[in-house]
Protein backbone atom coordinates (compact mmCIF):
# COMPACT_ATOMS: atom_id res chain seq x y z
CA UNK A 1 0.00 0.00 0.00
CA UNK A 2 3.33 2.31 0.91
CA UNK A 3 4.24 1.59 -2.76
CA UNK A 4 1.16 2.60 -4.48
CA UNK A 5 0.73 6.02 -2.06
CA UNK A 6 4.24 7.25 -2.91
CA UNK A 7 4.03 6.01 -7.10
CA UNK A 8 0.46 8.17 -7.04
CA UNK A 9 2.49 10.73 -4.88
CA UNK A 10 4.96 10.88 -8.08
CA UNK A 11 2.09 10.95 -10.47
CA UNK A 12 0.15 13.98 -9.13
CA UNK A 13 3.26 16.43 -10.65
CA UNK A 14 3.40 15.07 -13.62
CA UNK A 15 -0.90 15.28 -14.50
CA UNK A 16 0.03 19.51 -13.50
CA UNK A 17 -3.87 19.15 -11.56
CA UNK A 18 -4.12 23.39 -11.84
CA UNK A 19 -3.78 23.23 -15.25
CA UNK A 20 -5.80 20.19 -16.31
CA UNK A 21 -8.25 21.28 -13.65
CA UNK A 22 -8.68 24.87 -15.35
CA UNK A 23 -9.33 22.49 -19.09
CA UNK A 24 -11.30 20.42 -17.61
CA UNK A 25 -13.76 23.69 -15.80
CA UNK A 26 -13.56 24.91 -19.48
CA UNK A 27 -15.09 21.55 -20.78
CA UNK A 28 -17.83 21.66 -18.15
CA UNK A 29 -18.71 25.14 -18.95
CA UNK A 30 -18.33 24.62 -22.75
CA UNK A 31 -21.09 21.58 -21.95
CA UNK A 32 -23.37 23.93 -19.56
CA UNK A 33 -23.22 26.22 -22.12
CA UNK A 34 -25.93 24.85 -23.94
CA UNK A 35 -28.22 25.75 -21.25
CA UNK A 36 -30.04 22.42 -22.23
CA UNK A 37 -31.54 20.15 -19.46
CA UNK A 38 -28.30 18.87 -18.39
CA UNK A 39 -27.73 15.49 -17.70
CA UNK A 40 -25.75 14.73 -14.80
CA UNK A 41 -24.60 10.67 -16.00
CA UNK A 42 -23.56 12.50 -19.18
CA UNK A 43 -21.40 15.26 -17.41
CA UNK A 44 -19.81 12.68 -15.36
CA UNK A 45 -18.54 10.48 -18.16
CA UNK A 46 -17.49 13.87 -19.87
CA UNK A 47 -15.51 14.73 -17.19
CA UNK A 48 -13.76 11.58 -16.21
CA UNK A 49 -13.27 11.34 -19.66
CA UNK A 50 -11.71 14.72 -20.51
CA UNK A 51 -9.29 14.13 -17.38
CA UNK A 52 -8.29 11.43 -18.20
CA UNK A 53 -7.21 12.88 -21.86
CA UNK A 54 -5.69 16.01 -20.57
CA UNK A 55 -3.77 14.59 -18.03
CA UNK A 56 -2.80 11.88 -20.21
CA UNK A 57 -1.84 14.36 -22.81
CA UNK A 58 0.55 16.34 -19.70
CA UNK A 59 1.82 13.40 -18.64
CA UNK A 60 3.06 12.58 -22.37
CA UNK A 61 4.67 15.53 -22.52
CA UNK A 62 6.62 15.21 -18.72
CA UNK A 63 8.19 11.68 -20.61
CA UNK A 64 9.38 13.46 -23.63
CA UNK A 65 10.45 16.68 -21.76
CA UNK A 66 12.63 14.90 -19.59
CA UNK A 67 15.87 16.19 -20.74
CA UNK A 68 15.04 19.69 -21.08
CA UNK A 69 13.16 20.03 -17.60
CA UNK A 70 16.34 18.41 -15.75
CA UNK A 71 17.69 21.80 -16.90
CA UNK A 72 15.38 24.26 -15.83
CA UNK A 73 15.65 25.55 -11.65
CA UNK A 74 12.11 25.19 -12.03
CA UNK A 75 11.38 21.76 -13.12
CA UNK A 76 14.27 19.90 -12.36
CA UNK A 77 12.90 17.80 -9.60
CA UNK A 78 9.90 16.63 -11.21
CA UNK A 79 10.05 12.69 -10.78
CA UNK A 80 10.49 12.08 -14.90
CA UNK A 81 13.12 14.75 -14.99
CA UNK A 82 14.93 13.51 -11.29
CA UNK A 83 14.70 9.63 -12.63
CA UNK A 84 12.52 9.07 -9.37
CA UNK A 85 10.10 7.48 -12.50
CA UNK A 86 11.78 5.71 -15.17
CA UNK A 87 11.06 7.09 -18.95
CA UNK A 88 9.43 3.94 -19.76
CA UNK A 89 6.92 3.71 -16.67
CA UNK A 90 5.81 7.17 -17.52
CA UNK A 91 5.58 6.59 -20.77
CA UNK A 92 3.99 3.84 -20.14
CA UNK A 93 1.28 5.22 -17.41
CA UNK A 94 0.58 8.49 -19.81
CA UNK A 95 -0.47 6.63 -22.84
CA UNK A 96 -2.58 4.08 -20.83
CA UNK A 97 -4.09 7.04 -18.94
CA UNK A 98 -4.59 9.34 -22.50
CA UNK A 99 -6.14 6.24 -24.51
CA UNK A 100 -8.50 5.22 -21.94
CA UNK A 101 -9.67 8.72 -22.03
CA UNK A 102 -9.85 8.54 -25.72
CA UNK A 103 -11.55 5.96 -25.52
CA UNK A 104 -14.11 6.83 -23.18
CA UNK A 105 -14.65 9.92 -24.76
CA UNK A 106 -15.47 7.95 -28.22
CA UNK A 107 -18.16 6.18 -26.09
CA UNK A 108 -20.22 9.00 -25.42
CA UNK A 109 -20.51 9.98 -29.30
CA UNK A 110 -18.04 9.75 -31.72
CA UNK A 111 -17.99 13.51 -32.80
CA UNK A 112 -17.11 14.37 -29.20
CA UNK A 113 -14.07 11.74 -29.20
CA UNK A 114 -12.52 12.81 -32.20
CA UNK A 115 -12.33 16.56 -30.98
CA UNK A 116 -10.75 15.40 -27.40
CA UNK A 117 -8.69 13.28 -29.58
CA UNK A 118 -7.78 16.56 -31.85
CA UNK A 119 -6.93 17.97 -28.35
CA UNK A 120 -4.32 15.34 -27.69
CA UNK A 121 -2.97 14.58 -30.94
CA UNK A 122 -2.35 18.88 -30.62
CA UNK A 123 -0.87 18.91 -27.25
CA UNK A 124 1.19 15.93 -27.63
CA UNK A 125 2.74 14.93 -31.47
CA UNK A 126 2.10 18.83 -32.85
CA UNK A 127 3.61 21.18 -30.04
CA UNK A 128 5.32 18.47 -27.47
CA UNK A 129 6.93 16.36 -30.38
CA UNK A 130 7.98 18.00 -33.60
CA UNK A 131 7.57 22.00 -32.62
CA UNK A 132 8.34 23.51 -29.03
CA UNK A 133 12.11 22.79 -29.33
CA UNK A 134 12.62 24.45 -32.91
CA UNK A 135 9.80 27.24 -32.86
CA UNK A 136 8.62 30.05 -30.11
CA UNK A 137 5.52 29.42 -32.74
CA UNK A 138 4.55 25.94 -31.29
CA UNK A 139 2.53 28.02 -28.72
CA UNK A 140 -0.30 28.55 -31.64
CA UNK A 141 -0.29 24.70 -31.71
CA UNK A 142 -0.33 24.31 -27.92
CA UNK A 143 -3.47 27.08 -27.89
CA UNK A 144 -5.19 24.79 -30.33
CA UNK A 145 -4.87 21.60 -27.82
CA UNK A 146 -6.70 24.25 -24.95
CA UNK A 147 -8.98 25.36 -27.03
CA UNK A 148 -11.09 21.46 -28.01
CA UNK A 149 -12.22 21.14 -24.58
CA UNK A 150 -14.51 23.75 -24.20
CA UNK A 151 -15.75 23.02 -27.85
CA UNK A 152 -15.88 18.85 -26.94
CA UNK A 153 -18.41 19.94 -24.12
CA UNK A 154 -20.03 22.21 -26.37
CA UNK A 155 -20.26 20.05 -29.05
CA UNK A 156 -20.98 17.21 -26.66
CA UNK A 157 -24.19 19.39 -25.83
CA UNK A 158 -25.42 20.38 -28.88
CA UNK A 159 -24.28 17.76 -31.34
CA UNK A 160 -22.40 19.59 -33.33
CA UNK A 161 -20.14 23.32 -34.25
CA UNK A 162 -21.79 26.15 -34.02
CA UNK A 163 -20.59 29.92 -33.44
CA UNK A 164 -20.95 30.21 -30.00
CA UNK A 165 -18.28 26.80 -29.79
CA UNK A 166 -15.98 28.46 -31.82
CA UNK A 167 -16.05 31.69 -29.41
CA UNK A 168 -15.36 30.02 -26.81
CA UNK A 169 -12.55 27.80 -28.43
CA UNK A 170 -11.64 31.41 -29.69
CA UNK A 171 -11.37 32.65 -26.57
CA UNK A 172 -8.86 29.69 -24.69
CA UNK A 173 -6.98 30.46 -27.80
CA UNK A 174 -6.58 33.86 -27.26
CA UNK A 175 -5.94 33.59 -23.40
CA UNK A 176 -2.75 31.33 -24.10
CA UNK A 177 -0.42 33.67 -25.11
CA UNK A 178 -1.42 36.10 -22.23
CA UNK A 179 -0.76 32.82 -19.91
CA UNK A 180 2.04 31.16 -21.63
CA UNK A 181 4.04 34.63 -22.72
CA UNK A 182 4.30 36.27 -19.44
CA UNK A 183 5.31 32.87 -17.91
CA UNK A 184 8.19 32.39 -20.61
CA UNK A 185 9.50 36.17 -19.65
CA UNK A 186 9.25 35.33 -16.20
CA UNK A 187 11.18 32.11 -16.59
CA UNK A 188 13.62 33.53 -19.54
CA UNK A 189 16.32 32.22 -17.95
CA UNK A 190 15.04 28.11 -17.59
CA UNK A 191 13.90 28.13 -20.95
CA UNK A 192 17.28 29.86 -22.35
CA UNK A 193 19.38 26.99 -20.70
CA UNK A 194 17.15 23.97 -21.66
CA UNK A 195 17.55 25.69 -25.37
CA UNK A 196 13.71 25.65 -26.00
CA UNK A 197 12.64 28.49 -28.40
CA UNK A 198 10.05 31.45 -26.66
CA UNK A 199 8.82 34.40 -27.74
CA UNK A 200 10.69 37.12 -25.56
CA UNK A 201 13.94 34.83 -26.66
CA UNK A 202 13.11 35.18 -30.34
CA UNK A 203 11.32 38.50 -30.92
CA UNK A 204 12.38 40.62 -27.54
CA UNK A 205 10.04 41.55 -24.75
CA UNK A 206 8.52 44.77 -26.96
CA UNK A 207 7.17 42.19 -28.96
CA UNK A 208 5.85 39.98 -26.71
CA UNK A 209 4.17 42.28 -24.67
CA UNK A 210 2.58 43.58 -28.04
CA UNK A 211 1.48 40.00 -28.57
CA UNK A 212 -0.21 39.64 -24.78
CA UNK A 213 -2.18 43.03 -25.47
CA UNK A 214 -3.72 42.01 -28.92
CA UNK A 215 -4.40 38.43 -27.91
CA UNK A 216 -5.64 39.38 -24.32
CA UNK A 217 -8.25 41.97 -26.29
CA UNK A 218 -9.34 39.12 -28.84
CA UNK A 219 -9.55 36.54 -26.09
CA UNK A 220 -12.12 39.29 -24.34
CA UNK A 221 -13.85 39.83 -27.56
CA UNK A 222 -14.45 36.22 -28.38
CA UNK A 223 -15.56 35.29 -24.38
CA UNK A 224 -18.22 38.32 -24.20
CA UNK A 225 -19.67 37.64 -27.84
CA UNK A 226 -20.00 34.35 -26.50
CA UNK A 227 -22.03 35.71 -23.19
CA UNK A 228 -24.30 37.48 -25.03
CA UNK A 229 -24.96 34.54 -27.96
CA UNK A 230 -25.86 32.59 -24.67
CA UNK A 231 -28.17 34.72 -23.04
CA UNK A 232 -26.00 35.68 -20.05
CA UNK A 233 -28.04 37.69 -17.80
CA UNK A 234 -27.59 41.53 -17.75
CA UNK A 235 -25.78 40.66 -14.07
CA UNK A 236 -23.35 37.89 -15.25
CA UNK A 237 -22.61 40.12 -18.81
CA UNK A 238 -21.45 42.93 -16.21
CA UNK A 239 -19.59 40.83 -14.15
CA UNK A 240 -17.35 39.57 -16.90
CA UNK A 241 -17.18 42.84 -18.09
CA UNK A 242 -15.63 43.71 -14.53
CA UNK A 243 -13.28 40.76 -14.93
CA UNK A 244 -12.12 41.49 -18.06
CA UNK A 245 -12.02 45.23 -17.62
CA UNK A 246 -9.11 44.33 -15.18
CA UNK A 247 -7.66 42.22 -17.65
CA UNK A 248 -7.04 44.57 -19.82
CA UNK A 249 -6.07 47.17 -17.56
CA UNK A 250 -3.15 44.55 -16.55
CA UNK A 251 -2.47 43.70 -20.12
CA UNK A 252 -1.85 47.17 -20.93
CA UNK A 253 -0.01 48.00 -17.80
CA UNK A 254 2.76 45.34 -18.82
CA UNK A 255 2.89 46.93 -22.31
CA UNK A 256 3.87 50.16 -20.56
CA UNK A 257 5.66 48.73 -17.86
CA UNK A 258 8.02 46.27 -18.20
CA UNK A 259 8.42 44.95 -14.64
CA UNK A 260 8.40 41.21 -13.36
CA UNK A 261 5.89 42.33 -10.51
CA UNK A 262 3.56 43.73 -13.25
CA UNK A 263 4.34 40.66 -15.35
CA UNK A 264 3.63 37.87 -12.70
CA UNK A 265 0.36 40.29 -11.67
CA UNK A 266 -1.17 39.88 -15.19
CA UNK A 267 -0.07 36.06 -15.60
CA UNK A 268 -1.77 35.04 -11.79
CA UNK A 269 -4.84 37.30 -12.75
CA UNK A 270 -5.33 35.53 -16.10
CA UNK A 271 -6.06 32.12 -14.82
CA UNK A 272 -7.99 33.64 -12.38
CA UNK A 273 -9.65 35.59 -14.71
CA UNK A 274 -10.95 32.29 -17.23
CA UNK A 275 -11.84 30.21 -14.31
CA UNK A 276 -13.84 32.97 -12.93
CA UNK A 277 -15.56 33.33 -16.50
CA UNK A 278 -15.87 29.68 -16.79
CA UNK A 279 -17.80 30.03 -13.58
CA UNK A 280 -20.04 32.30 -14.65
CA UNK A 281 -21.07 30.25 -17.98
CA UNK A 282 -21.47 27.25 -15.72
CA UNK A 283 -23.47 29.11 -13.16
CA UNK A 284 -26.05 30.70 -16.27
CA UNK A 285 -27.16 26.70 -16.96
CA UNK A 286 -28.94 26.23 -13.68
């Protein structure tokens, strides 16, 4: 029993649970969306089954990162990067976890499975595999993977694409860069000695911050055309507008200022930020 506590122990790092927990909220709300009677069985299997794939997907990338995460300060004593886990049992233990959650997902209806699987196949062979070592671009790649789960529980819902799914894909996709950008200047120094390609690195800070500003005022765009598609009450719609008022204001504050307390402000705000929204959508179906 001592053996199986410490190997989950190991696990729980490598499955990131903030990050897969914020994809997995924006699968539920992309589901709730629908405002349809929901059905609880259905939203259970959807989220087991989106877990499942996202942390199979993270896990997937913690075997193949090895090497370059035994470099960073940061990530250096993760168990795949330490050797506490050998490449083969995570290996191993990711694809298990991700094709189970493929699988599952395939279950429920087959249009649903093959966007979670469009989600993996992103994360995993697109950015993880061939691009994040050779291109600060990968990122566009990696915002793809975020973006299918909130349209697999939209599409889950509705049975199939429709405007307000691609909004709200639009808008994870749009959030990345604000979340990934101001974590890669913040951590310039990691990624410059594991040799892995960023956009501050490549293009300078001026640039990036540029890039955060426009993609933080698209990803606001895209998430309160969405609301109002919906039918978010007049209370919710000003809400987000609150949220994303500040958003913006801390956007544009680390275009003007270029200071790691602003920086780290606007990248702890931003996930606070989507889950709040994702909230809010969630909150609208009942």
């Amino acid at each position: 029993m001592k053996v199986i506590v410490r190997k989950i122990r190991l696990y729980i790092p490598l499955i990131k649970t903030l990050q897969t927990g914020l994809l997995l909220a924006t699968g539920i709300a992309g589901y709730l969306s629908s405002q349809t009677p929901v059905q609880i069985p259905t939203l259970i299997a959807m989220s087991i089954s989106l877990f499942l794939a996202i942390g199979g997907s993270t896990v997937m990338n913690m075997w193949y990162d090895h090497d370059i995460d035994s470099k960073m300060k940061r990530t250096h004593k993760r168990p795949a990067a330490s050797g506490e886990l050998s490449r083969r049992e995570v290996f191993t233990v990711g694809m298990f976890i991700s094709v189970l959650g493929m699988a599952w997902a395939f279950t429920l209806t087959p249009f649903y499975g093959l966007i979670v699987f469009a989600g993996w196949f992103f994360d995993v062979v697109v950015y993880t595999l061939w691009l994040k070592r050779i291109t600060c671009w990968s990122i566009v790649w990696g915002g793809i993977s975020g973006a299918m789960p909130i349209l697999a529980g939209r599409v889950l819902a509705t049975g199939h694409i429709d405007l307000i799914g691609i909004l709200l894909a639009a808008s994870i996709l749009f959030w990345i860069p604000t979340h990934t950008l101001t974590f890669s200047i913040k951590y310039r120094e990691d990624y410059s000695a594991a040799g892995v390609p960023t956009f501050p690195s490549t293009y300078g800070d001026a640039v990036a911050h540029a890039v955060i500003a426009i993609s933080t005022i698209l990803a606001a765009v895209s998430i309160g055309w969405a609301g109002v598609l919906i039918g978010l009450s007049a209370g919710y719609l000003r809400l987000l507008a609150v949220l994303t008022v500040g958003l913006l204001l801390l956007a544009f504050a680390t275009f003007r200022v270029h200071s790691e307390r602003a920086n780290f402000g606007l990248f702890r705000y931003a996930s606070v930020y989507m889950l709040s929204a994702m909230i809010i959508l969630a909150i609208q179906a009942f």
